[in-house]
PDB file of N, CA and C in Angstrom:
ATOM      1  N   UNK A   1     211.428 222.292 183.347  1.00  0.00           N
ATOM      2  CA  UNK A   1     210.195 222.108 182.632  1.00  0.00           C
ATOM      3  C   UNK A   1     209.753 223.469 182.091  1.00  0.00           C
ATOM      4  N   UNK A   2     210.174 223.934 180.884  1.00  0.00           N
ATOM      5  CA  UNK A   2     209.722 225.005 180.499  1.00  0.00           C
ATOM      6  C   UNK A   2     208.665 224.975 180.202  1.00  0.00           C
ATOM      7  N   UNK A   3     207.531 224.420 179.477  1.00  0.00           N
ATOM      8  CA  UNK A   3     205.984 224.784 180.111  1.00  0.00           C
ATOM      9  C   UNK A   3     204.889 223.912 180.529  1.00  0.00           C
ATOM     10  N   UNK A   4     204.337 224.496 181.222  1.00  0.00           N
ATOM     11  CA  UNK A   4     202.827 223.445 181.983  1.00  0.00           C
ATOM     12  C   UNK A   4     201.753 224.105 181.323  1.00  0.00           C
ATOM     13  N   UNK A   5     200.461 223.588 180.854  1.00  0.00           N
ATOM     14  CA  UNK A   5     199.348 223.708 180.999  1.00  0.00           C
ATOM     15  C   UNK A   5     198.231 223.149 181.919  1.00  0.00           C
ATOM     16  N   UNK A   6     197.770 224.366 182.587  1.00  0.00           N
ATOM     17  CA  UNK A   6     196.899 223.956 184.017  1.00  0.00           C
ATOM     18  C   UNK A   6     195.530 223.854 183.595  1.00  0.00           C
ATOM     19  N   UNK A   7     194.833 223.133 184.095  1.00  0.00           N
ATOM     20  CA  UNK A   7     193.573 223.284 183.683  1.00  0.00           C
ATOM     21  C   UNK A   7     192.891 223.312 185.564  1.00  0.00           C
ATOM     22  N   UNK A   8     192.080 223.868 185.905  1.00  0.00           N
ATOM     23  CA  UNK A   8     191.321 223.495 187.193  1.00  0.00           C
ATOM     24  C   UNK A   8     191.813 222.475 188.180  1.00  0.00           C
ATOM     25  N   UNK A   9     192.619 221.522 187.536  1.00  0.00           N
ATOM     26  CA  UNK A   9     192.915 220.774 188.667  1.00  0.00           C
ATOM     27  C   UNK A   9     193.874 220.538 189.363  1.00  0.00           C
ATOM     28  N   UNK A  10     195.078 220.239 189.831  1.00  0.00           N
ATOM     29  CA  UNK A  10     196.153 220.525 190.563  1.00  0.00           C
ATOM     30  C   UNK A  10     197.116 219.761 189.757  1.00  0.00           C
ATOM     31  N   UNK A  11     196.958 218.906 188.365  1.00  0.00           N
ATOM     32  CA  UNK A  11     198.367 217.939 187.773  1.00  0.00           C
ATOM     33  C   UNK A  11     198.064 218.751 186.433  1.00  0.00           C
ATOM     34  N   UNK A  12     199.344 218.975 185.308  1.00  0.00           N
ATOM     35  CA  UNK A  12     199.707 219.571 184.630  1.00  0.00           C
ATOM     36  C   UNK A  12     199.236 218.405 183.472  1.00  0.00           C
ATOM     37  N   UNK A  13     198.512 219.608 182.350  1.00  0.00           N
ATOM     38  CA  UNK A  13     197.454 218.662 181.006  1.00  0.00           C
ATOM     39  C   UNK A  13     198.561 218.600 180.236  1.00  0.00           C
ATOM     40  N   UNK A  14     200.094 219.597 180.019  1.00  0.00           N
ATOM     41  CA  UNK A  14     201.248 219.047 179.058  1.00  0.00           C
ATOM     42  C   UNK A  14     202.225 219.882 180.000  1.00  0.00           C
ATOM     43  N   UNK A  15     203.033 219.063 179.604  1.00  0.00           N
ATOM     44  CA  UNK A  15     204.423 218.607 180.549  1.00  0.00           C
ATOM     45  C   UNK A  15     205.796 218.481 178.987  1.00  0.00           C
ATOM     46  N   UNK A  16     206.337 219.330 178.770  1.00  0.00           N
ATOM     47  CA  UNK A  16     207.182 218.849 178.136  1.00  0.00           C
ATOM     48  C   UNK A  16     208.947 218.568 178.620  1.00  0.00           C
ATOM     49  N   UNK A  17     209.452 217.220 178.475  1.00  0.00           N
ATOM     50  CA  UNK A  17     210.604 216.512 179.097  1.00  0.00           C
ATOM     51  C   UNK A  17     211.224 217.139 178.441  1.00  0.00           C
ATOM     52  N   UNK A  18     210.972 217.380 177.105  1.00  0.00           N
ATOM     53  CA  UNK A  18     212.516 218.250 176.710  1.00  0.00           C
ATOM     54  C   UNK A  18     211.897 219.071 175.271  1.00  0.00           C
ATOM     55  N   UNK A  19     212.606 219.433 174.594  1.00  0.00           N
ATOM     56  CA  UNK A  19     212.040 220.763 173.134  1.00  0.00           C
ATOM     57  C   UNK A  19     211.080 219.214 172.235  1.00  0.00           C
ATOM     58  N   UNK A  20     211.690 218.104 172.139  1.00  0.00           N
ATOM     59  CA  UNK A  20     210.838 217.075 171.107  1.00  0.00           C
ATOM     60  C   UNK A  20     209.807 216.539 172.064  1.00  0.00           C
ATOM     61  N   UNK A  21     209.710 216.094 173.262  1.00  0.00           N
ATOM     62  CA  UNK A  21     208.963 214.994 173.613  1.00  0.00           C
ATOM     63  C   UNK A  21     207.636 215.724 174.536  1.00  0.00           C
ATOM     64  N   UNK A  22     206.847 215.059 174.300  1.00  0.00           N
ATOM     65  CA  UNK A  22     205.443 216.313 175.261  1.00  0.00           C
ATOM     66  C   UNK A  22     204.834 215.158 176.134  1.00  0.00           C
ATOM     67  N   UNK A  23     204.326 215.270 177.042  1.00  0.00           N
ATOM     68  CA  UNK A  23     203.548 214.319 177.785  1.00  0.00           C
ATOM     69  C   UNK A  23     201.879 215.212 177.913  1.00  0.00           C
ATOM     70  N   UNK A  24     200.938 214.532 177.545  1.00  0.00           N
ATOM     71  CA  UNK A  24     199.681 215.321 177.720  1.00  0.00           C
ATOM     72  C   UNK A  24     198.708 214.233 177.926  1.00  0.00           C
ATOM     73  N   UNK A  25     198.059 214.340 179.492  1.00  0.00           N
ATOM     74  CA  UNK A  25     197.246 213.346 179.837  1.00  0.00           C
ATOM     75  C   UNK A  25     195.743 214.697 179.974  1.00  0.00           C
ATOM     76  N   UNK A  26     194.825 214.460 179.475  1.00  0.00           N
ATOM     77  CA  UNK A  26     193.434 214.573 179.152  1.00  0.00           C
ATOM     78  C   UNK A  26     192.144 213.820 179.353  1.00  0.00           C
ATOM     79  N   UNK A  27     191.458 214.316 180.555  1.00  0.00           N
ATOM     80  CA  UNK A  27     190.342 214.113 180.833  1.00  0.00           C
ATOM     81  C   UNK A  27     188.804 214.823 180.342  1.00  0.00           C
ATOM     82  N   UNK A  28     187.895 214.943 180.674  1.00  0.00           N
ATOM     83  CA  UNK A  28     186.374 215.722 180.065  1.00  0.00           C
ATOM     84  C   UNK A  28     186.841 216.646 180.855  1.00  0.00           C
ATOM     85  N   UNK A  29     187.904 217.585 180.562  1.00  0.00           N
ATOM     86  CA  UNK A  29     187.788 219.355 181.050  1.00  0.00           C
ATOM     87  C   UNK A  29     186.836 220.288 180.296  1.00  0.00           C
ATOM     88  N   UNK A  30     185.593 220.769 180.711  1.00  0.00           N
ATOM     89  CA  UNK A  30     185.011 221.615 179.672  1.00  0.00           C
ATOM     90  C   UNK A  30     183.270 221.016 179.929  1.00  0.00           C
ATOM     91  N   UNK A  31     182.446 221.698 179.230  1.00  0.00           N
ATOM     92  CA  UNK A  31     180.992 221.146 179.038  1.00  0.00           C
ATOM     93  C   UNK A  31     180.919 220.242 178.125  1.00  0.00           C
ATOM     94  N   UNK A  32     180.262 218.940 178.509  1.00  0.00           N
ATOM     95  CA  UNK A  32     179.798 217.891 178.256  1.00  0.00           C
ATOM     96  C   UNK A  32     178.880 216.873 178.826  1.00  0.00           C
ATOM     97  N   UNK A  33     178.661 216.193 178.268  1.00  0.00           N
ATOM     98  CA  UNK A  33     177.328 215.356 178.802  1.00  0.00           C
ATOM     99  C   UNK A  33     178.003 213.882 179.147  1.00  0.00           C
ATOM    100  N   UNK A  34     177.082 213.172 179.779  1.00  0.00           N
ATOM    101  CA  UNK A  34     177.542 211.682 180.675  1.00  0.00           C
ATOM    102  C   UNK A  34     178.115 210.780 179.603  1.00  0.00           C
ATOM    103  N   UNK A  35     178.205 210.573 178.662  1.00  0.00           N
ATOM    104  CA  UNK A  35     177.881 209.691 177.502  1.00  0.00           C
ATOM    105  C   UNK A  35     179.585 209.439 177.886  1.00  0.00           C
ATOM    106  N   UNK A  36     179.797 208.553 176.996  1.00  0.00           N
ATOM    107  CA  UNK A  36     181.146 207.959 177.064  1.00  0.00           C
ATOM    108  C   UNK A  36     181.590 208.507 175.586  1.00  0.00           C
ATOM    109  N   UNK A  37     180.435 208.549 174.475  1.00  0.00           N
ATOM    110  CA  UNK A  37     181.105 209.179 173.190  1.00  0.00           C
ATOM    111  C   UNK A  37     181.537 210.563 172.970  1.00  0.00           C
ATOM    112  N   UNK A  38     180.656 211.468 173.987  1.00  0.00           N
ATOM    113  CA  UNK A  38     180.549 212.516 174.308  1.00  0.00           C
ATOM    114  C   UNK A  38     181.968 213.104 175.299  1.00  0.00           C
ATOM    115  N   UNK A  39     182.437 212.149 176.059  1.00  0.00           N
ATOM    116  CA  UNK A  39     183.990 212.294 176.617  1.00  0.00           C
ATOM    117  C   UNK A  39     184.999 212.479 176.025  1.00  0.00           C
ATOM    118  N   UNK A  40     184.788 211.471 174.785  1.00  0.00           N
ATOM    119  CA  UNK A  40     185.624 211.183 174.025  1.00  0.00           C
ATOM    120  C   UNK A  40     185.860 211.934 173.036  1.00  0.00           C
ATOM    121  N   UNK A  41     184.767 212.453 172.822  1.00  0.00           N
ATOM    122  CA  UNK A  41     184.905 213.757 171.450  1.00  0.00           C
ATOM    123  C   UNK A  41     185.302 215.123 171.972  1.00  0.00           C
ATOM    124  N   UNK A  42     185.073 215.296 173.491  1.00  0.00           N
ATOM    125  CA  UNK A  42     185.774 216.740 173.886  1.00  0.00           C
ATOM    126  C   UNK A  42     187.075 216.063 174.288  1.00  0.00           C
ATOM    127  N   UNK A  43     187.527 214.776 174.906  1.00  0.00           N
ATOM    128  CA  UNK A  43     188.886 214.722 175.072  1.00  0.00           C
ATOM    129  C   UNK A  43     189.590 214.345 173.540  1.00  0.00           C
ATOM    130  N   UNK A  44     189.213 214.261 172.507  1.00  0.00           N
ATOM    131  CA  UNK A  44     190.275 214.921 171.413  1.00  0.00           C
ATOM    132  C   UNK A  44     190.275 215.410 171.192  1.00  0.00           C
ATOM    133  N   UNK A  45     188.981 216.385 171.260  1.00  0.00           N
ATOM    134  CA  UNK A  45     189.461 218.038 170.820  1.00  0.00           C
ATOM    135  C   UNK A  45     190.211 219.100 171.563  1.00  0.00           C
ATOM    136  N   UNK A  46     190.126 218.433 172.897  1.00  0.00           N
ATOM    137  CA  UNK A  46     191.302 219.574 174.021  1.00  0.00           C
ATOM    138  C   UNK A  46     192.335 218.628 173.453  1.00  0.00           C
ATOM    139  N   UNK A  47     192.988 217.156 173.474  1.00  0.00           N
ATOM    140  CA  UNK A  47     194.318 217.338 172.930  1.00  0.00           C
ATOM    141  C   UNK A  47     194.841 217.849 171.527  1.00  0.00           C
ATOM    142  N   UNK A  48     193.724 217.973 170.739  1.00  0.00           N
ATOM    143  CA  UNK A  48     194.055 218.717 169.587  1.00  0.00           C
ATOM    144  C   UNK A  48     194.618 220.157 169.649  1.00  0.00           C
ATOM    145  N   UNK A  49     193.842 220.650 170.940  1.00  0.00           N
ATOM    146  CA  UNK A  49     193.779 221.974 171.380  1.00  0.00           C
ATOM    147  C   UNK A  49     195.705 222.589 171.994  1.00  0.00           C
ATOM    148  N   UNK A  50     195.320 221.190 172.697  1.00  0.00           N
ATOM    149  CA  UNK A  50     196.863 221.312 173.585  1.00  0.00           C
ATOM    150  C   UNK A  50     197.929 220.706 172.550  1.00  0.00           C
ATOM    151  N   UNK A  51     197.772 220.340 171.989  1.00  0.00           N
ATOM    152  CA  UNK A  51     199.242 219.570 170.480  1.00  0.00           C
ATOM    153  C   UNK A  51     199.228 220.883 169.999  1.00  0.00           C
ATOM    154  N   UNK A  52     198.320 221.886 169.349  1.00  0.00           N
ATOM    155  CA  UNK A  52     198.610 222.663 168.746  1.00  0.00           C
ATOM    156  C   UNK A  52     199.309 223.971 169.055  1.00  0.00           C
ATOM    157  N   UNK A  53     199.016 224.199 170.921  1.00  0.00           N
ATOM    158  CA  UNK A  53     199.704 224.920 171.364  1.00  0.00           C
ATOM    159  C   UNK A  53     201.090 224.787 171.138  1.00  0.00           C
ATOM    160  N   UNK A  54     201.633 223.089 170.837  1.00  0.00           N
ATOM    161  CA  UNK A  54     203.049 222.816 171.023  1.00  0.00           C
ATOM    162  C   UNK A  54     203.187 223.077 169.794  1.00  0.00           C
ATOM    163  N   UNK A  55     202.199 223.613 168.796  1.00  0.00           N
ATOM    164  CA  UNK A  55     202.835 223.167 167.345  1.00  0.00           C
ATOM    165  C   UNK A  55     202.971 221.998 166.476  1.00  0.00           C
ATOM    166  N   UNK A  56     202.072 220.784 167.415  1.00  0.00           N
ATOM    167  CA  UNK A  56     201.945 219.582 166.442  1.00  0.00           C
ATOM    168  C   UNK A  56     200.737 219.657 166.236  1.00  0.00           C
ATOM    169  N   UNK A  57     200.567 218.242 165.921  1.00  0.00           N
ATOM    170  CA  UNK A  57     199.130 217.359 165.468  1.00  0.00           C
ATOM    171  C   UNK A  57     198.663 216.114 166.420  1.00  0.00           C
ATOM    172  N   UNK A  58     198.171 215.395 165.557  1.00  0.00           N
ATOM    173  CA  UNK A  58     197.827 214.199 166.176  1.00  0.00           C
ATOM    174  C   UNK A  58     198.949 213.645 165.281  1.00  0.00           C
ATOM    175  N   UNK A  59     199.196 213.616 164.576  1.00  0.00           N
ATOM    176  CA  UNK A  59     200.326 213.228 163.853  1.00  0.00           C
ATOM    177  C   UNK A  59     201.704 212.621 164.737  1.00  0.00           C
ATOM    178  N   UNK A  60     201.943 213.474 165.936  1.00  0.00           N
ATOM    179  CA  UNK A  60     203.388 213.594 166.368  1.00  0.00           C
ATOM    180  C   UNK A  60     202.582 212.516 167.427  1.00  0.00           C
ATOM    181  N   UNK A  61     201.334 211.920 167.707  1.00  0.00           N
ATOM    182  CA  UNK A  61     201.442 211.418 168.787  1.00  0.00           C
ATOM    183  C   UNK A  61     202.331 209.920 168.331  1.00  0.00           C
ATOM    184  N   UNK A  62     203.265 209.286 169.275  1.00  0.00           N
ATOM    185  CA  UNK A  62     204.140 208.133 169.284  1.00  0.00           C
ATOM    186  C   UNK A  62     203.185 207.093 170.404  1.00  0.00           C
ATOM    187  N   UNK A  63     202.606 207.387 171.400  1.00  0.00           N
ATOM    188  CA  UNK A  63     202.553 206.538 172.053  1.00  0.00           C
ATOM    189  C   UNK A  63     200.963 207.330 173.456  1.00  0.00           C
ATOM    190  N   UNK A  64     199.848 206.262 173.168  1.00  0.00           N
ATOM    191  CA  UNK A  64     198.592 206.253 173.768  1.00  0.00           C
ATOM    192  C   UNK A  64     198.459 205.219 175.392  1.00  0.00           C
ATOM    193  N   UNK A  65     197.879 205.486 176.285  1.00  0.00           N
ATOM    194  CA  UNK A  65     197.602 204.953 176.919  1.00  0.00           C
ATOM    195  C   UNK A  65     195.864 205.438 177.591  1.00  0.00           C
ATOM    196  N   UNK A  66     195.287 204.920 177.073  1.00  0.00           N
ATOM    197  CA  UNK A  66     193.709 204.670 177.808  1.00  0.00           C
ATOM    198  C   UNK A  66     193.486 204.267 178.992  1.00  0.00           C
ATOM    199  N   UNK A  67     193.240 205.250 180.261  1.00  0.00           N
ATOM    200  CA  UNK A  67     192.600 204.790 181.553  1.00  0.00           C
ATOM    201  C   UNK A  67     190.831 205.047 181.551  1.00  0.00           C
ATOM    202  N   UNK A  68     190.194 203.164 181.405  1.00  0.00           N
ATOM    203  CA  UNK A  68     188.568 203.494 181.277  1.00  0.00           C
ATOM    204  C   UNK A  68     188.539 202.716 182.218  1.00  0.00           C
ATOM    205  N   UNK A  69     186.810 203.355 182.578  1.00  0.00           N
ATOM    206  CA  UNK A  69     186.091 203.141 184.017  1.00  0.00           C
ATOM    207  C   UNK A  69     185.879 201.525 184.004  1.00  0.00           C
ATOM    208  N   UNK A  70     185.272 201.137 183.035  1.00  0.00           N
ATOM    209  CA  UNK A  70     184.670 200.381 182.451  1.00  0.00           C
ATOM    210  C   UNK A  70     185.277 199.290 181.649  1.00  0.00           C
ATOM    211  N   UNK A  71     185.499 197.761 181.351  1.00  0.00           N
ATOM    212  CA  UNK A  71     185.908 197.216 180.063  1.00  0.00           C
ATOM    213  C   UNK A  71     185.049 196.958 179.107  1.00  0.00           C
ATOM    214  N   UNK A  72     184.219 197.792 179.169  1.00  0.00           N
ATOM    215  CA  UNK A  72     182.947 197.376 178.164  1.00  0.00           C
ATOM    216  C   UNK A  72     183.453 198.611 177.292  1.00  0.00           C
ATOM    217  N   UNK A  73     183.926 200.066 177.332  1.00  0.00           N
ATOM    218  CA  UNK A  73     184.332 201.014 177.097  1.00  0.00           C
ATOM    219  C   UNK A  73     185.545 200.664 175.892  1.00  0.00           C
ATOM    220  N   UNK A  74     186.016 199.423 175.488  1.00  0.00           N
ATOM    221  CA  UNK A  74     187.148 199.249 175.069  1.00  0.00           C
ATOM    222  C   UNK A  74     186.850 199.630 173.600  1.00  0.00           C
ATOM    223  N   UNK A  75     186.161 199.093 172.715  1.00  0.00           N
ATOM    224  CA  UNK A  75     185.617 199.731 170.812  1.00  0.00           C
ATOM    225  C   UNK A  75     185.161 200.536 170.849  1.00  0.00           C
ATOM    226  N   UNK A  76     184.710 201.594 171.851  1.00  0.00           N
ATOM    227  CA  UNK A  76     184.185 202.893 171.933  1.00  0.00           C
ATOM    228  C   UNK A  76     185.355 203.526 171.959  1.00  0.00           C
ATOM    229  N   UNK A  77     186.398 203.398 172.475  1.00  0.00           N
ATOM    230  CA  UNK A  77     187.670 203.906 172.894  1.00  0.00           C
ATOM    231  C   UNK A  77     188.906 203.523 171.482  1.00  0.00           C
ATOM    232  N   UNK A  78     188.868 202.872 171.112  1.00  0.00           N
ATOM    233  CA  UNK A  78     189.496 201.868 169.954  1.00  0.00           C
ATOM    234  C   UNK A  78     189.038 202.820 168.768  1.00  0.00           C
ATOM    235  N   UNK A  79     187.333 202.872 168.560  1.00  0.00           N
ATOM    236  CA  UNK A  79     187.441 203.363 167.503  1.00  0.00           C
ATOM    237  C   UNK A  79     187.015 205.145 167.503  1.00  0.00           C
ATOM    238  N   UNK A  80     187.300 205.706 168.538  1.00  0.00           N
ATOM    239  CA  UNK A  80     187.732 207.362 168.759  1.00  0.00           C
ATOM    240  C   UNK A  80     189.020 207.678 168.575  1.00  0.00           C
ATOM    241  N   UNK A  81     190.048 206.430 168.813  1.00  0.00           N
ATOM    242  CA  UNK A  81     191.451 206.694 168.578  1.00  0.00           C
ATOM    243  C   UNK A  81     192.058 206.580 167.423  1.00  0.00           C
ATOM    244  N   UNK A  82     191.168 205.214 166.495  1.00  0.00           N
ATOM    245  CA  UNK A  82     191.429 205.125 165.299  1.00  0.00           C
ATOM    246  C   UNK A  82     190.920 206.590 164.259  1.00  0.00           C
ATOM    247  N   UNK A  83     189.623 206.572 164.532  1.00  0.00           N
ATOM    248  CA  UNK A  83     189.141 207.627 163.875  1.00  0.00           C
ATOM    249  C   UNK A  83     190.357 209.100 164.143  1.00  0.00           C
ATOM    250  N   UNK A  84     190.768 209.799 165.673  1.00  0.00           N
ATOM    251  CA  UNK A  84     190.766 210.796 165.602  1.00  0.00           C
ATOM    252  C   UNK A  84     192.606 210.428 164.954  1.00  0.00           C
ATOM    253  N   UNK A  85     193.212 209.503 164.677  1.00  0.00           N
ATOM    254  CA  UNK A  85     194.690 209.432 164.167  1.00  0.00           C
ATOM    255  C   UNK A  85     194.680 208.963 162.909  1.00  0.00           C
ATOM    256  N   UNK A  86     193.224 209.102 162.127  1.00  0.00           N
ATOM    257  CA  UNK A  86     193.253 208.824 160.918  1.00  0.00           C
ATOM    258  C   UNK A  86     193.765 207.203 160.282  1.00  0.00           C
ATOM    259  N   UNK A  87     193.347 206.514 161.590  1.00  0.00           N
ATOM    260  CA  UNK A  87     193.854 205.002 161.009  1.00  0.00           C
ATOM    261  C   UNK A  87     195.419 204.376 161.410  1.00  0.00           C
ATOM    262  N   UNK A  88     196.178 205.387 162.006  1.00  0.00           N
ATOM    263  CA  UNK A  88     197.626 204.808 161.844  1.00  0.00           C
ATOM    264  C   UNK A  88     197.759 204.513 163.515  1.00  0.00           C
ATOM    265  N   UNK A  89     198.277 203.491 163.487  1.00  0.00           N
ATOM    266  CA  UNK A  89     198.776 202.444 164.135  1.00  0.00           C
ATOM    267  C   UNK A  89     199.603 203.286 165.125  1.00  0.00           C
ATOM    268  N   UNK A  90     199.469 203.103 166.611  1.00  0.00           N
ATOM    269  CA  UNK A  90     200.515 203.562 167.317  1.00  0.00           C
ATOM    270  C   UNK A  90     200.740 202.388 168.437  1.00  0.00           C
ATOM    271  N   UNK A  91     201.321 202.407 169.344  1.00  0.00           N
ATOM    272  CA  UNK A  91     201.844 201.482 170.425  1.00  0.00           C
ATOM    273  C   UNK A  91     200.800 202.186 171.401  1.00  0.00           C
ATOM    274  N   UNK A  92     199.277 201.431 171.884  1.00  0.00           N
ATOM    275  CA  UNK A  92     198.388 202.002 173.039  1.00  0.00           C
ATOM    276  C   UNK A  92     198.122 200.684 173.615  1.00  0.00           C
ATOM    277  N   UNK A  93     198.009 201.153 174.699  1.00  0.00           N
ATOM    278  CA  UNK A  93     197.743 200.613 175.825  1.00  0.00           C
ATOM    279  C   UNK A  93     196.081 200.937 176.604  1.00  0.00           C
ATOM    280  N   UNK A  94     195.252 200.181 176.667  1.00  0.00           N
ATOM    281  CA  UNK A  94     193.943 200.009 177.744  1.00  0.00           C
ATOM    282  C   UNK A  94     193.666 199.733 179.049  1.00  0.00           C
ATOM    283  N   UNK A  95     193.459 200.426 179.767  1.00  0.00           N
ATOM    284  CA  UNK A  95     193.716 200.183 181.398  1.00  0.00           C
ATOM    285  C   UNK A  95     192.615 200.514 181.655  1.00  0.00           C
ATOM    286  N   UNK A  96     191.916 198.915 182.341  1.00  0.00           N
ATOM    287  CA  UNK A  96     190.458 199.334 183.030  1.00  0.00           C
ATOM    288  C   UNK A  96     190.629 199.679 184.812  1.00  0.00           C
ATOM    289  N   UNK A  97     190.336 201.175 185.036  1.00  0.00           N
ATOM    290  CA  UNK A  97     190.376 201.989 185.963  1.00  0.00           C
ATOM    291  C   UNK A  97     189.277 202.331 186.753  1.00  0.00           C
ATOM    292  N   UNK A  98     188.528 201.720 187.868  1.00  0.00           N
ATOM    293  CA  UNK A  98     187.326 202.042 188.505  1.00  0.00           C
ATOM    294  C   UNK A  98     187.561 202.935 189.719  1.00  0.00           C
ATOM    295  N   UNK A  99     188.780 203.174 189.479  1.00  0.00           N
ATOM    296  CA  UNK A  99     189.371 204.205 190.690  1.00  0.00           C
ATOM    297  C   UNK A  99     189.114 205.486 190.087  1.00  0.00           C
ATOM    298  N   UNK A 100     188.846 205.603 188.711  1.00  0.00           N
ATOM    299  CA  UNK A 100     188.640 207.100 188.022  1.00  0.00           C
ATOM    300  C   UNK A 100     187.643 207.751 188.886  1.00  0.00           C
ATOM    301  N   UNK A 101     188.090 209.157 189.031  1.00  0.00           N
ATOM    302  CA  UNK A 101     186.498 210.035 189.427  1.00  0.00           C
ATOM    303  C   UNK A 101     185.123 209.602 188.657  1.00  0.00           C
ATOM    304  N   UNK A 102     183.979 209.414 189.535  1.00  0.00           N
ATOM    305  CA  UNK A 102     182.898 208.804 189.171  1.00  0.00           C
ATOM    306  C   UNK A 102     182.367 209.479 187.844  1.00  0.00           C
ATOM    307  N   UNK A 103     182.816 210.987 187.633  1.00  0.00           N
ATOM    308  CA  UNK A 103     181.927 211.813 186.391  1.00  0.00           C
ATOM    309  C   UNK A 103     183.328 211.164 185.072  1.00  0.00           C
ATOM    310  N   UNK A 104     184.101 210.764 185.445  1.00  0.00           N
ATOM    311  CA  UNK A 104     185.461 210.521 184.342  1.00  0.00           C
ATOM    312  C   UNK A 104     184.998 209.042 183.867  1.00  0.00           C
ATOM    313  N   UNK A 105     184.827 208.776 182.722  1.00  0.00           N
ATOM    314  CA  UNK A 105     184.825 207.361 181.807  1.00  0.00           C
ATOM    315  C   UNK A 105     185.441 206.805 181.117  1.00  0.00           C
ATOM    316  N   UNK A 106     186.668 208.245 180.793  1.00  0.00           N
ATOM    317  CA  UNK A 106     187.900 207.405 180.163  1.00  0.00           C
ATOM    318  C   UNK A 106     189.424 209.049 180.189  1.00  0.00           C
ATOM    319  N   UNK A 107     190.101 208.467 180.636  1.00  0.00           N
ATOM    320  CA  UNK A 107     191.322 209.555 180.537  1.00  0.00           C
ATOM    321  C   UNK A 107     192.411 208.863 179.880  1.00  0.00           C
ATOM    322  N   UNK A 108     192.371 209.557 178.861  1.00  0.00           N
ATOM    323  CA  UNK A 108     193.347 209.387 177.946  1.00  0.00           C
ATOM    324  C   UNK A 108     195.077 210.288 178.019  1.00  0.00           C
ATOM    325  N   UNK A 109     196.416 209.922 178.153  1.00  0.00           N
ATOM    326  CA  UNK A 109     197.560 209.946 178.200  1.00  0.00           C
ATOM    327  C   UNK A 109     198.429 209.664 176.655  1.00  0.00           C
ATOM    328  N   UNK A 110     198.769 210.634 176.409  1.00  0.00           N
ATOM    329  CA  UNK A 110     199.829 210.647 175.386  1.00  0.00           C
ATOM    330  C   UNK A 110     200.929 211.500 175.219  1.00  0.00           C
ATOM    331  N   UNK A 111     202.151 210.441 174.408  1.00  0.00           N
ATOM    332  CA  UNK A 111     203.217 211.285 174.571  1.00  0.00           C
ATOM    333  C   UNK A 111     203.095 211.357 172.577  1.00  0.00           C
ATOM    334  N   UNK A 112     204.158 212.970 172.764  1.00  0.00           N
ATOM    335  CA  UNK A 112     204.150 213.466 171.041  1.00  0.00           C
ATOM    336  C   UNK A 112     205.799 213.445 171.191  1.00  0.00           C
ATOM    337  N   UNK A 113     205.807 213.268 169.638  1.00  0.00           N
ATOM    338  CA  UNK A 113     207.411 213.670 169.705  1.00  0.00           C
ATOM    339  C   UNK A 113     207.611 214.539 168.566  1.00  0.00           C
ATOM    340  N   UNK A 114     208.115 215.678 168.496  1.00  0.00           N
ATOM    341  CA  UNK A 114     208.170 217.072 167.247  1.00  0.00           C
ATOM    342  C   UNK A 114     209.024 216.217 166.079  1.00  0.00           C
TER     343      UNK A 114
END
């Protein structure tokens, strides 16, 4: 695994399997407020943050998976993903998760491919 990015907590925010494929799961790392829209707008801007370290975009993401607290959370979540990929269609997945840490409302998982 040539590189990890650590953030505060003990599991790695990108993981890359090999030079094309990245794994980057993203939670509210950073200042923010309770809101669920407010999660959602710092967790695309740290994976924007972390794609760009690799040298992509949102572009390279292939494949989403959504862990929310909540299923009421689902068009709040739907349309942060649409919005932040500019509309294009990927293969995601929604997983309602009440096991999340109580301050977490939605952790988002994606893989990129270069």
């Amino acid at each position: 695994m040539p590189f990890v990015f650590y953030a505060a907590s003990a599991f790695p925010l990108r993981q890359e399997a090999n030079p094309a494929m990245r794994l980057l799961r993203q939670v509210k790392l950073g200042r923010t407020g309770p809101t669920l829209d407010e999660q959602l707008t710092l967790i695309w801007n740290n994976l924007r943050a972390i794609l760009a370290s690799a040298e992509m975009t949102v572009d390279n993401i292939v494949r989403l998976t959504s862990y929310l607290r909540d299923a009421s959370f689902v068009e709040a979540d739907q349309s942060a993903r649409l919005a932040a990929l500019g509309g294009r269609a990927i293969p995601t997945t929604a997983i309602v998760a009440q096991t999340l840490h109580e301050d977490w409302l939605v952790e988002i998982e994606v893989i990129a491919a270069a």
